[in-house]
Protein backbone atom coordinates (compact mmCIF):
# COMPACT_ATOMS: atom_id res chain seq x y z
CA UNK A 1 75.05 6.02 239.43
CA UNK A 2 77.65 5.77 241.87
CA UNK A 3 77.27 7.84 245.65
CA UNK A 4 81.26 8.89 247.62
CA UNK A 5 80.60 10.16 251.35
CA UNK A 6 83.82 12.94 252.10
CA UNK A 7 85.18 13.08 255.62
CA UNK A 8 82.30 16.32 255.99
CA UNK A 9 79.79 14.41 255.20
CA UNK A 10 79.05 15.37 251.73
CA UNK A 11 77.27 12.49 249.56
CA UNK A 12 78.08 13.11 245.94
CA UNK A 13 76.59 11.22 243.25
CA UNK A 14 78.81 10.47 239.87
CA UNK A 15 76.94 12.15 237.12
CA UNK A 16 79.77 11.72 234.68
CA UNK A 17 82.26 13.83 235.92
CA UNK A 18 83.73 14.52 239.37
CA UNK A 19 82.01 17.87 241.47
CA UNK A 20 84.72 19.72 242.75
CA UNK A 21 84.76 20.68 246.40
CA UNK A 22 83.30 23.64 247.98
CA UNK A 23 85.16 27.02 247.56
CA UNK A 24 85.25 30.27 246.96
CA UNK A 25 83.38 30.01 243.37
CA UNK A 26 80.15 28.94 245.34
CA UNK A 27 80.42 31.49 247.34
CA UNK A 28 80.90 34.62 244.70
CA UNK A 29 78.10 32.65 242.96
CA UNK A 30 75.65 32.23 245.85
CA UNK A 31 76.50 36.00 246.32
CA UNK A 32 75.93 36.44 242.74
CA UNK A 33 72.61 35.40 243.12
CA UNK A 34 71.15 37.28 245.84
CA UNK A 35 73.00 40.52 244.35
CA UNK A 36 70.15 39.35 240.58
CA UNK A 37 67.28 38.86 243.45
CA UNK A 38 67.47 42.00 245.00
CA UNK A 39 67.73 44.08 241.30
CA UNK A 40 63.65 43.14 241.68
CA UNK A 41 63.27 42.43 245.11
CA UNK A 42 64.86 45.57 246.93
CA UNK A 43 63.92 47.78 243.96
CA UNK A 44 60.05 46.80 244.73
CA UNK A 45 60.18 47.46 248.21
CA UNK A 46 61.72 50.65 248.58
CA UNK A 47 60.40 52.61 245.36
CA UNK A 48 57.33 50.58 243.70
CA UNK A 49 55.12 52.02 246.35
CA UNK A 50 56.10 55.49 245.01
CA UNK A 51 55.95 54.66 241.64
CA UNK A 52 52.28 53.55 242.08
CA UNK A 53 51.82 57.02 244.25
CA UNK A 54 53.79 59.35 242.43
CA UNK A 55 53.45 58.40 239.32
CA UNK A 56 50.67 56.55 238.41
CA UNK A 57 48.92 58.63 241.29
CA UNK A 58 47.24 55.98 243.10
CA UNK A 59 46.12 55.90 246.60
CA UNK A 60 48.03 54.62 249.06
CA UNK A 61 45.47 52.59 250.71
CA UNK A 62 44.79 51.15 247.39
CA UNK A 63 48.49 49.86 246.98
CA UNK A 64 48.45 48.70 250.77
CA UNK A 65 45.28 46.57 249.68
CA UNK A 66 47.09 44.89 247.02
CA UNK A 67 50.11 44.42 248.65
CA UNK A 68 48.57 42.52 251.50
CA UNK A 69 45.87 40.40 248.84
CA UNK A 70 49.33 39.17 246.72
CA UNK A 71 50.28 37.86 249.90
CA UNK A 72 46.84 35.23 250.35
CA UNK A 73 48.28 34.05 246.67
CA UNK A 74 51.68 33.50 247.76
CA UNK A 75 50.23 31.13 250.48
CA UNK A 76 49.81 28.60 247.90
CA UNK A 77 52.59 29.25 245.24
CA UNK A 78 55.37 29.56 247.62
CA UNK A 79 54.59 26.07 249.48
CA UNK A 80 53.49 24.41 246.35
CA UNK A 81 56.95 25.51 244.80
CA UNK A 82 58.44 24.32 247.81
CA UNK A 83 56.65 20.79 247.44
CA UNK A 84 57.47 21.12 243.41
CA UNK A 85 61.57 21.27 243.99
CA UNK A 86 61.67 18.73 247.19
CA UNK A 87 59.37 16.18 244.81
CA UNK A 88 60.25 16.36 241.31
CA UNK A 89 63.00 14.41 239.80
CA UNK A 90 66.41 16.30 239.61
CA UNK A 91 68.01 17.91 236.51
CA UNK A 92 71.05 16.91 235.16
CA UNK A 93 72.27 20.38 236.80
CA UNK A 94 70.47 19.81 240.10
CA UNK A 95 67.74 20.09 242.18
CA UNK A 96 67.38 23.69 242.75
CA UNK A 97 70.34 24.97 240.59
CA UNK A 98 68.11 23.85 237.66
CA UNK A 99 65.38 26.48 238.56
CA UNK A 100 67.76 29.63 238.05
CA UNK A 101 68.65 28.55 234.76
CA UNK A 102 65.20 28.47 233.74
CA UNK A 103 63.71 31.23 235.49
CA UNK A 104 66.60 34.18 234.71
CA UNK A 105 64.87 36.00 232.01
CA UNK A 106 61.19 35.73 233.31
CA UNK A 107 61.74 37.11 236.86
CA UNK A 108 63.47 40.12 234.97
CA UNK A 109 60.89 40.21 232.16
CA UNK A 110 57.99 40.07 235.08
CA UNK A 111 60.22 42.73 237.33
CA UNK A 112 60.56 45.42 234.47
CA UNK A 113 57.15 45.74 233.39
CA UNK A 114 55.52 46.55 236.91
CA UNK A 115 57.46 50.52 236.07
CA UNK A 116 56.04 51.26 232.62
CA UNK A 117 55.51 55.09 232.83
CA UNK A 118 52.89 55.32 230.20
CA UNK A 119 50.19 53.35 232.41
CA UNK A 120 49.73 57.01 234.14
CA UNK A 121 47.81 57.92 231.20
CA UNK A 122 45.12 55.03 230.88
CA UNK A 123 42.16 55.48 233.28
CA UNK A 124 41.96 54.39 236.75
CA UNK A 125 40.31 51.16 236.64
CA UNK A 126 42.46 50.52 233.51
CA UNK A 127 45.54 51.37 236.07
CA UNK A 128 44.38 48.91 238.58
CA UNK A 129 44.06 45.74 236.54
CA UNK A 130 47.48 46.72 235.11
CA UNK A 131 49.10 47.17 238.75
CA UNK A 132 47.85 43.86 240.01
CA UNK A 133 48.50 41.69 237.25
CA UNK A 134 51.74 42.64 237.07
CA UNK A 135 52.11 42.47 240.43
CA UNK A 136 50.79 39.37 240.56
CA UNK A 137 53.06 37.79 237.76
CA UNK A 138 56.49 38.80 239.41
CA UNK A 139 55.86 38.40 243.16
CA UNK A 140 53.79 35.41 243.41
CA UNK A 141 54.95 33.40 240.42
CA UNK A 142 58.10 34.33 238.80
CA UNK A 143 59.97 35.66 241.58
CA UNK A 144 59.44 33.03 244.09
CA UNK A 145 59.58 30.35 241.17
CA UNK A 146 63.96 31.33 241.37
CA UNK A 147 63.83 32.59 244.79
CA UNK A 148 62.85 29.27 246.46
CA UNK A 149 64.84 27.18 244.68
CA UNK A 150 67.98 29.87 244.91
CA UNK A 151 67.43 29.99 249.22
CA UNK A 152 67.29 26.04 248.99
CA UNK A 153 69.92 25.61 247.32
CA UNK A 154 72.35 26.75 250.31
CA UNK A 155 71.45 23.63 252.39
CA UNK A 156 72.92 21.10 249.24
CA UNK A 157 75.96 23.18 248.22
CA UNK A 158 77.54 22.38 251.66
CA UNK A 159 76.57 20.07 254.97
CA UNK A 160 79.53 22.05 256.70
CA UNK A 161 78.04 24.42 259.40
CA UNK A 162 80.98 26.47 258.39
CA UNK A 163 80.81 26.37 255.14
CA UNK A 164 76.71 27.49 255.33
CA UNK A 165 77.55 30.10 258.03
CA UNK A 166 79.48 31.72 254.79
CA UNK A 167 77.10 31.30 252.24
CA UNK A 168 75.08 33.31 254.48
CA UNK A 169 77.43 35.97 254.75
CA UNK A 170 77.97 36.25 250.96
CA UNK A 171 74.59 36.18 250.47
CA UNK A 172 73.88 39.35 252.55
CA UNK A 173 77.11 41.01 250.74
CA UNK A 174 75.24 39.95 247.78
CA UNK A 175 72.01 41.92 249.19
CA UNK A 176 73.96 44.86 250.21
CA UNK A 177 75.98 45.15 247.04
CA UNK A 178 72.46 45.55 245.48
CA UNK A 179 70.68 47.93 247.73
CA UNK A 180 73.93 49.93 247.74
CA UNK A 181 73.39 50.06 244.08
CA UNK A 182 69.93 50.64 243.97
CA UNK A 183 70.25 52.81 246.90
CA UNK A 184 72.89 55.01 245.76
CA UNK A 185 71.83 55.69 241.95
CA UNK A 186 68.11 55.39 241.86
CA UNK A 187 67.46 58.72 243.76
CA UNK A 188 69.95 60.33 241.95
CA UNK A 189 68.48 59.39 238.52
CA UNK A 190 64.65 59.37 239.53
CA UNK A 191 64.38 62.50 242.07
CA UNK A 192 64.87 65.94 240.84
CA UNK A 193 64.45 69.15 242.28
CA UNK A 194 62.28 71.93 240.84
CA UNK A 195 62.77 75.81 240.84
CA UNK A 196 60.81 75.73 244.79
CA UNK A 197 62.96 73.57 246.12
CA UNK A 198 59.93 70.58 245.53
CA UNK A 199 61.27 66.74 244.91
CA UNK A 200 59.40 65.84 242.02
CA UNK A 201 59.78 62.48 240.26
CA UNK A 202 60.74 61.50 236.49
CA UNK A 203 58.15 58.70 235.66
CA UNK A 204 60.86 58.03 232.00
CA UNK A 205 63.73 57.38 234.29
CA UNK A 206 61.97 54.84 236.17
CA UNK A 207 61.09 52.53 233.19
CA UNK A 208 64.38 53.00 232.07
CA UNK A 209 66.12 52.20 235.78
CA UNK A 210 63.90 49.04 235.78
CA UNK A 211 64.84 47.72 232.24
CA UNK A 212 68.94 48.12 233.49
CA UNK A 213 68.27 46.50 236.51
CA UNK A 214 66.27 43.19 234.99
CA UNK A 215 69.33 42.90 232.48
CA UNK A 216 71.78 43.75 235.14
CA UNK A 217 69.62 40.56 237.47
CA UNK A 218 70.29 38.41 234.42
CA UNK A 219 73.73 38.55 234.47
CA UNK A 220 73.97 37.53 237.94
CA UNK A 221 71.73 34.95 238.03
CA UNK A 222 73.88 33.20 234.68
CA UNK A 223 76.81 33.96 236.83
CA UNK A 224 75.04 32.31 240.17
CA UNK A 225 74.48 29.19 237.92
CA UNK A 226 77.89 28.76 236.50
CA UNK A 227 79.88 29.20 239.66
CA UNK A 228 77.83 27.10 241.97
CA UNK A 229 77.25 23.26 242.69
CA UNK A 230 75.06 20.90 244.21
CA UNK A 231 77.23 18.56 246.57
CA UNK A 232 74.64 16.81 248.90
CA UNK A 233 72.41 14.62 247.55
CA UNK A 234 69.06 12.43 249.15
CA UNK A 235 66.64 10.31 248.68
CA UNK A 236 63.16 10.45 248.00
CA UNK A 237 60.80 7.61 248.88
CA UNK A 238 58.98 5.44 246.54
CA UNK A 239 55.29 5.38 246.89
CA UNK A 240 52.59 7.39 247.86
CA UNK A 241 53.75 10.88 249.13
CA UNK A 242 52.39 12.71 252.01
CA UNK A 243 49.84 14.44 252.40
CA UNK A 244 49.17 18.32 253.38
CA UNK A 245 48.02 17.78 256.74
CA UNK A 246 51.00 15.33 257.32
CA UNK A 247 53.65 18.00 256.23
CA UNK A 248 51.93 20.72 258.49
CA UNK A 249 52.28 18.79 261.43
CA UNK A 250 56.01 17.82 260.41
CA UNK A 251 56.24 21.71 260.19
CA UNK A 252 54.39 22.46 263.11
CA UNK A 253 56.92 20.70 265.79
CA UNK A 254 59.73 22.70 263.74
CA UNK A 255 59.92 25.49 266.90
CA UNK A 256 62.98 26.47 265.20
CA UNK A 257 61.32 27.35 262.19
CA UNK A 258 58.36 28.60 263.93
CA UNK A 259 60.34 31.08 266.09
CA UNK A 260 62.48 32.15 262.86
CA UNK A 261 58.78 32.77 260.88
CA UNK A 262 57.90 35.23 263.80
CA UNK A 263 60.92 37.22 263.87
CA UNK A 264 61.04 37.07 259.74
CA UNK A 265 57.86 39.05 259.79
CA UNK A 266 58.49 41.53 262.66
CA UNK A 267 62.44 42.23 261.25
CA UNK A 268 60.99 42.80 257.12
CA UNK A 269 57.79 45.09 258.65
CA UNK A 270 60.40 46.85 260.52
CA UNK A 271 63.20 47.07 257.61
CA UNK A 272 61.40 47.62 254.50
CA UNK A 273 58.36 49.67 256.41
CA UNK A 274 61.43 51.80 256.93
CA UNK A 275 63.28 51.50 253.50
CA UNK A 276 59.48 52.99 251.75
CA UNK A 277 59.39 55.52 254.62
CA UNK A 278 63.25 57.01 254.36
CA UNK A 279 62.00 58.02 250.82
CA UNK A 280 59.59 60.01 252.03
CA UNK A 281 61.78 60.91 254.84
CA UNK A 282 64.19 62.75 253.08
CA UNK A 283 61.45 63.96 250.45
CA UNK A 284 59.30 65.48 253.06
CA UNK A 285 61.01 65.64 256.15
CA UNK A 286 64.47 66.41 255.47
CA UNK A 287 63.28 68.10 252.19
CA UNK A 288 67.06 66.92 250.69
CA UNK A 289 66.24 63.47 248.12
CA UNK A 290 69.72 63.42 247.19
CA UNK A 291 70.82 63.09 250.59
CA UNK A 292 68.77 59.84 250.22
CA UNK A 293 71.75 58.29 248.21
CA UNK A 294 74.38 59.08 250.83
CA UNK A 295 71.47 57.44 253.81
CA UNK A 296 71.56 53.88 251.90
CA UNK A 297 75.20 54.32 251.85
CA UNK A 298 75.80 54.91 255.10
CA UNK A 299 73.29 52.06 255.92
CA UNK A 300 74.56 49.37 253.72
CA UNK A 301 78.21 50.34 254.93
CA UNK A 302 77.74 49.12 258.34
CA UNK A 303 76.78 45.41 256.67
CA UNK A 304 79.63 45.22 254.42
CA UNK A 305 82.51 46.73 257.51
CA UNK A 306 81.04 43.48 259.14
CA UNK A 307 81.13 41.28 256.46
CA UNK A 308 84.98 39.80 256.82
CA UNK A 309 84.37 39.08 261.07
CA UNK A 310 81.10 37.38 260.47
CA UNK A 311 82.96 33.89 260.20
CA UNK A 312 84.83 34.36 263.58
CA UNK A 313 81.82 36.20 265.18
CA UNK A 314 79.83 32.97 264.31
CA UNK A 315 82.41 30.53 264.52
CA UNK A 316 82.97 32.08 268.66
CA UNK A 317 79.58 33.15 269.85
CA UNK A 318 76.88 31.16 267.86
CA UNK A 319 74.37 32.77 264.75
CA UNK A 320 71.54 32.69 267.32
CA UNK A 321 73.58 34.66 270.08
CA UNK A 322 75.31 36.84 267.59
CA UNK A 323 71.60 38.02 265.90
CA UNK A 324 69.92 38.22 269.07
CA UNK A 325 72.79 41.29 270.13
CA UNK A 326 72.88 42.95 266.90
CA UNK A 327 68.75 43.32 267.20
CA UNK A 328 68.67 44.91 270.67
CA UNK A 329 71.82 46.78 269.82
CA UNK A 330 69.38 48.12 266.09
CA UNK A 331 66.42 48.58 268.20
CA UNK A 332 68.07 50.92 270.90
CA UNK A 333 69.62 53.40 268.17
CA UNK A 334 66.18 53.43 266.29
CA UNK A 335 64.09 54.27 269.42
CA UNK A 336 67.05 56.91 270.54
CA UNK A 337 66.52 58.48 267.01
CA UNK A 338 62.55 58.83 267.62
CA UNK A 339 63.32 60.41 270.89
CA UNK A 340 66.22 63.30 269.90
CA UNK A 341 63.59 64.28 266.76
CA UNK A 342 66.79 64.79 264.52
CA UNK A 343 66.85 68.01 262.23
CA UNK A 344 70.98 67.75 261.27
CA UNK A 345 71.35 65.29 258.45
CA UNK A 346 74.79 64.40 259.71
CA UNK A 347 73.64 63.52 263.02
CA UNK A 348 70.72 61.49 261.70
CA UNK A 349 73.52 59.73 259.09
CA UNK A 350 75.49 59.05 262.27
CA UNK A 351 72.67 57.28 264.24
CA UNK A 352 71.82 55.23 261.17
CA UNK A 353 75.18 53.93 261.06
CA UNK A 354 75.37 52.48 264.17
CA UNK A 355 71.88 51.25 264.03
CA UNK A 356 72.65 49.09 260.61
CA UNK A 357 75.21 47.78 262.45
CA UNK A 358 73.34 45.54 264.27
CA UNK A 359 70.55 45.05 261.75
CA UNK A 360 73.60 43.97 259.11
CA UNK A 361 74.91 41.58 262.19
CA UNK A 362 71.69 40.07 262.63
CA UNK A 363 71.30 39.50 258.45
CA UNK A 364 74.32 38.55 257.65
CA UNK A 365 73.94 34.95 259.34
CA UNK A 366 69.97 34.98 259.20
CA UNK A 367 70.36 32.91 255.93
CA UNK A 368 72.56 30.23 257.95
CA UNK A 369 69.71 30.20 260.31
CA UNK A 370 67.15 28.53 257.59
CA UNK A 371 69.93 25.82 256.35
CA UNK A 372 70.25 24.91 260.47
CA UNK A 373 66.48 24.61 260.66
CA UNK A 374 66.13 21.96 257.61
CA UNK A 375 68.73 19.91 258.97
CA UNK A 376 66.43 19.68 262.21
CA UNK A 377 63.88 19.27 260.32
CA UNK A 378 65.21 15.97 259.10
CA UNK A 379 66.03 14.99 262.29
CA UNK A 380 62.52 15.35 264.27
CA UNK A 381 60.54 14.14 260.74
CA UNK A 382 63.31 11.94 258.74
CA UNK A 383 62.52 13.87 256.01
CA UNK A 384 64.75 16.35 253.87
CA UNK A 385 62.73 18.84 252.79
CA UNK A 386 64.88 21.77 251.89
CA UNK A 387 61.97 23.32 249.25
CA UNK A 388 59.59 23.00 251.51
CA UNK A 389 61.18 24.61 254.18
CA UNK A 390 62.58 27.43 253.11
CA UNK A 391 58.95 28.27 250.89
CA UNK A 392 57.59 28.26 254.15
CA UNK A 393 60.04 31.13 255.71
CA UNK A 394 60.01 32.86 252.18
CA UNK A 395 56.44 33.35 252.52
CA UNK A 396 56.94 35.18 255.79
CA UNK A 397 59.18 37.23 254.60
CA UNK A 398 56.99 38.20 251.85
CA UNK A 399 54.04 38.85 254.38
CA UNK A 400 56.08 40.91 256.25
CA UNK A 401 56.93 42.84 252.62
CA UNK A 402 53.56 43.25 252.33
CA UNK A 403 52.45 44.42 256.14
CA UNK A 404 55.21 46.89 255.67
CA UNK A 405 53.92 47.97 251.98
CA UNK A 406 50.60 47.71 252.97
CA UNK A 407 51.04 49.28 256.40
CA UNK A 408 53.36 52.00 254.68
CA UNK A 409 50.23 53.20 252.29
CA UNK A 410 47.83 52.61 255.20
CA UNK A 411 49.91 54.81 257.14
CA UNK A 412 50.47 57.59 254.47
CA UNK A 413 46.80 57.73 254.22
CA UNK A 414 46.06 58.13 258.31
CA UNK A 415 48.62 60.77 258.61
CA UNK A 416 47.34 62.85 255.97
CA UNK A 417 49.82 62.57 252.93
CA UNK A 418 48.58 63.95 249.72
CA UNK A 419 50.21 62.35 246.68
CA UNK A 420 49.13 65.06 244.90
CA UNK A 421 50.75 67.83 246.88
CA UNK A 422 53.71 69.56 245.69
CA UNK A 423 54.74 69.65 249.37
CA UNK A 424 53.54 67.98 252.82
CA UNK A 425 52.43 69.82 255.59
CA UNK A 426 55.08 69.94 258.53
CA UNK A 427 52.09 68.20 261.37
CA UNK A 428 52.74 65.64 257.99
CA UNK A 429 56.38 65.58 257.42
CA UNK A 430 56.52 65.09 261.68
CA UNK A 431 54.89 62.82 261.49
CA UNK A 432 56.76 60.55 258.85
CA UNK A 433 59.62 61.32 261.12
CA UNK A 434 57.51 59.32 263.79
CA UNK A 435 56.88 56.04 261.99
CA UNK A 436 60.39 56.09 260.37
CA UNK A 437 61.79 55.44 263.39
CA UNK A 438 59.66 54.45 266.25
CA UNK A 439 58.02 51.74 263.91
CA UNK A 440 61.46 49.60 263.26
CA UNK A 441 63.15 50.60 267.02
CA UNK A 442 60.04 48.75 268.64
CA UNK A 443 60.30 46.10 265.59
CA UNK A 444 63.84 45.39 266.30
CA UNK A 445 63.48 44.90 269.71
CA UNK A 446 60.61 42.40 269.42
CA UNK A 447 63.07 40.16 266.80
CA UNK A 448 65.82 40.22 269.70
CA UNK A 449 62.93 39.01 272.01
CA UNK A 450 61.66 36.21 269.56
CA UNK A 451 65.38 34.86 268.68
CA UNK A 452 66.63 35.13 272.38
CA UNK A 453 63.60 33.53 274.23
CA UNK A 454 62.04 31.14 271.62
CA UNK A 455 64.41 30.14 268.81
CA UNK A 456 66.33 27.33 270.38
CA UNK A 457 69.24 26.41 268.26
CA UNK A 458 72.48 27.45 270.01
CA UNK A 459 75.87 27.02 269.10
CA UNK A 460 75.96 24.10 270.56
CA UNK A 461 73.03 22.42 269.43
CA UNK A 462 73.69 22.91 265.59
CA UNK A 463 76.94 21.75 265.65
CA UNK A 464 75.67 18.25 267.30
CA UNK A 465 72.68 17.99 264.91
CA UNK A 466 75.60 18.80 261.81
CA UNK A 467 77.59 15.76 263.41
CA UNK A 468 74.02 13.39 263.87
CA UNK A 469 73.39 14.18 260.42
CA UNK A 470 76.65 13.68 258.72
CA UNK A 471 77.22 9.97 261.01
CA UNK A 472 74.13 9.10 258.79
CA UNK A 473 74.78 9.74 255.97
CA UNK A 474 78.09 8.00 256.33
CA UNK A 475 75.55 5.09 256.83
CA UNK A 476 73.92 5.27 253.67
């Protein structure tokens, strides 16, 4: 096996055929595969938790309690995935690329059966070992099995900070694509109003919507593998490996990665506490579900308007600079929105623009963030561990998915919601109103804290570890 070094630093190995160089096919399919993540993974967090409620009619404090117990299981199967794809001999297709090909169909399998409709009928304990096996099967096993892998994968398709700092953005176009999808039609094809004016759900649809969506994730995933290479290539040290106290104290003088772990789980408790919430926003408050579909349009539309000055925003002001003003910019609007009480759906559509705005700055180079922080990781450790890494921000993010599930049917329950009920009281739908908005204004102003005071890698400082990293490989 032969090993070139290109003027960016890129160390290809000769497999038996030449890799062509990075371009705009890795980054449609890098955006492919975030768009075949988030059929499941943005599906899950804005509507399971009223699937579970509304139609299988269990409590919300029981769905916060398994939402927050997946979460001890993912502290092992997310890092030992991480340790699996940094350790185990490549593929012929890869390191991580490998993992998508095998993992399409059960992530989608695992992501379609958690919305079978008929489970409403079996009896409630019955309900509950259905609910948190299946649970169980997609979140903590399948989904991070391809999502790991997938996030990794960003750090060895390119060493080029530029080249990253777009990944990242088509990644997020890939994420907004899908919640603009899911967003848009789901409420239209799940929510129906009765005679009353009462949103009632159709438990058929959902089943249905889920089935479409794991085929649709499929298809993007076989996409996300065709269109995308692996381009930088390391190696792994002969002999015994380390052990798990040696690779948490490597991690543990990662302050990047530290500082990016607390804002991860303070930004997803604020987003997706808010995603679950707008449903019952517009259910309860607004009493208008369809006007739910034009919301996630108007929120996703702020990302994607962003999406072509991302590059120069980066490229002239930093990611960590950039982020830190789109979150105070998000958290303002949100708090300003708790404090006018809005009753006009227009106006309320108007503040939620502006206040995605600087949420969809802030993720649309949050993904660049993770592929800076392994290449510092290599420099304070001399280790590459892209898996490991990026397993061990993926499982803050899904702890922050489950405070904000969790938290979201803790909440329902304190403020009085009835799943039952036809309609909320209005002490209840005020309420809502409260922690829809409040919740992620104080969130996103804590993130803007956490990135400005504590995360230390400025513009300047990535580009010279890029450079440190890339004269040593040149060495090799």
């Amino acid at each position: 096996m032969t090993r070139t070094v290109d003027d960016k630093g890129n160390i290809r190995e000769d497999r038996g055929g030449e890799v062509r160089p990075f371009g705009i096919r890795d980054k449609i399919g890098y955006m492919f595969g975030d768009f075949g993540n988030d059929f499941s993974f943005i599906f899950a967090s804005s509507y399971l938790m009223v699937f579970y409620t509304k139609v299988l009619g269990l409590s919300g404090f029981v769905v916060g309690l398994l939402f927050l117990g997946a979460r001890f299981v993912d502290a092992f199967t997310d890092v030992t995935m991480g340790r699996i794809v940094d350790h185990m001999r490549p593929a012929r297709d890869g390191r991580f690329r490998s993992w998508i090909r095998r993992m399409c169909v059960p992530v989608a399998v695992a992501s379609t059966v958690m919305y079978l409709y008929f489970v409403r009928d079996w009896p409630y304990g019955a309900k509950l070992v259905y609910v948190t096996f299946t649970y169980l099967l997609w979140s903590s096993f399948c989904y991070t099995a391809i999502n790991i892998p997938y996030g990794s994968m960003a750090s060895v398709i390119s060493p080029d900070v530029k080249d990253r700092a777009s990944l990242s953005t088509f990644r997020s176009i890939g994420a907004s694509l899908a919640g603009l999808a899911i967003g848009v039609l789901v409420p239209l094809i799940v929510y129906e109003t009765d005679e009353v004016g009462n949103q009632i759900v159709l438990p058929v649809r959902f089943t249905l919507t889920a089935l479409v969506f794991g085929l649709l994730a499929i298809v993007c995933y076989v996409l996300c593998y065709t269109l995308c290479r692996e381009r930088v290539f390391f190696e792994k040290k002969e002999g015994k490996g380390e052990g798990a106290l040696d690779m948490l104290k490597g991690l543990g003088r990662n302050r990047p990665l530290l500082a990016l772990v607390c804002a991860a789980l303070v930004l997803l408790l604020a987003s997706l506490l808010g995603q679950t919430m707008n449903n019952y926003l517009f259910l309860d408050y607004f009493r208008n579900a369809k006007a739910l579909s034009v919301a996630n349009v108007v929120g996703i539309g702020g990302t994607l308007l962003l999406a072509p000055f991302i590059s120069a925003i980066v490229m002239r002001f930093g990611k960590k600079e950039a982020g830190a003003v789109g979150m105070l910019a998000a958290g303002i609007v949100y708090l300003a929105l708790f404090l006018l009480r809005v009753r006009s759906i227009p106006l309320f559509m108007v503040l939620l623009f502006l206040g995605t705005l600087g949420a969809g700055l802030f993720n649309m180079v949050i993904w660049a963030f993770i592929t800076d922080i392994i290449d510092y990781q290599e420099i304070v450790t001399g280790r590459r561990e892209d898996g490991t890494v990026y397993a061990v921000y993926s499982f803050a993010r899904k702890v922050g998915q489950a405070l904000a599930g969790g938290l979201g049917g803790f909440v329902l329950t304190a403020i009085g919601y009835v799943s039952e009920a036809p309609a909320q009281t209005e002490t209840v739908s005020e309420r809502i109103y409260t922690v829809a908005t409040l919740v992620p204004g104080v969130c996103y102003l804590a993130v803007f804290l956490i990135i400005w005071l504590a995360y230390p890698l400025t513009k300047r400082e990535v580009e010279q570890n890029a450079e440190t990293l890339r004269r040593k490989r040149e060495e090799v």
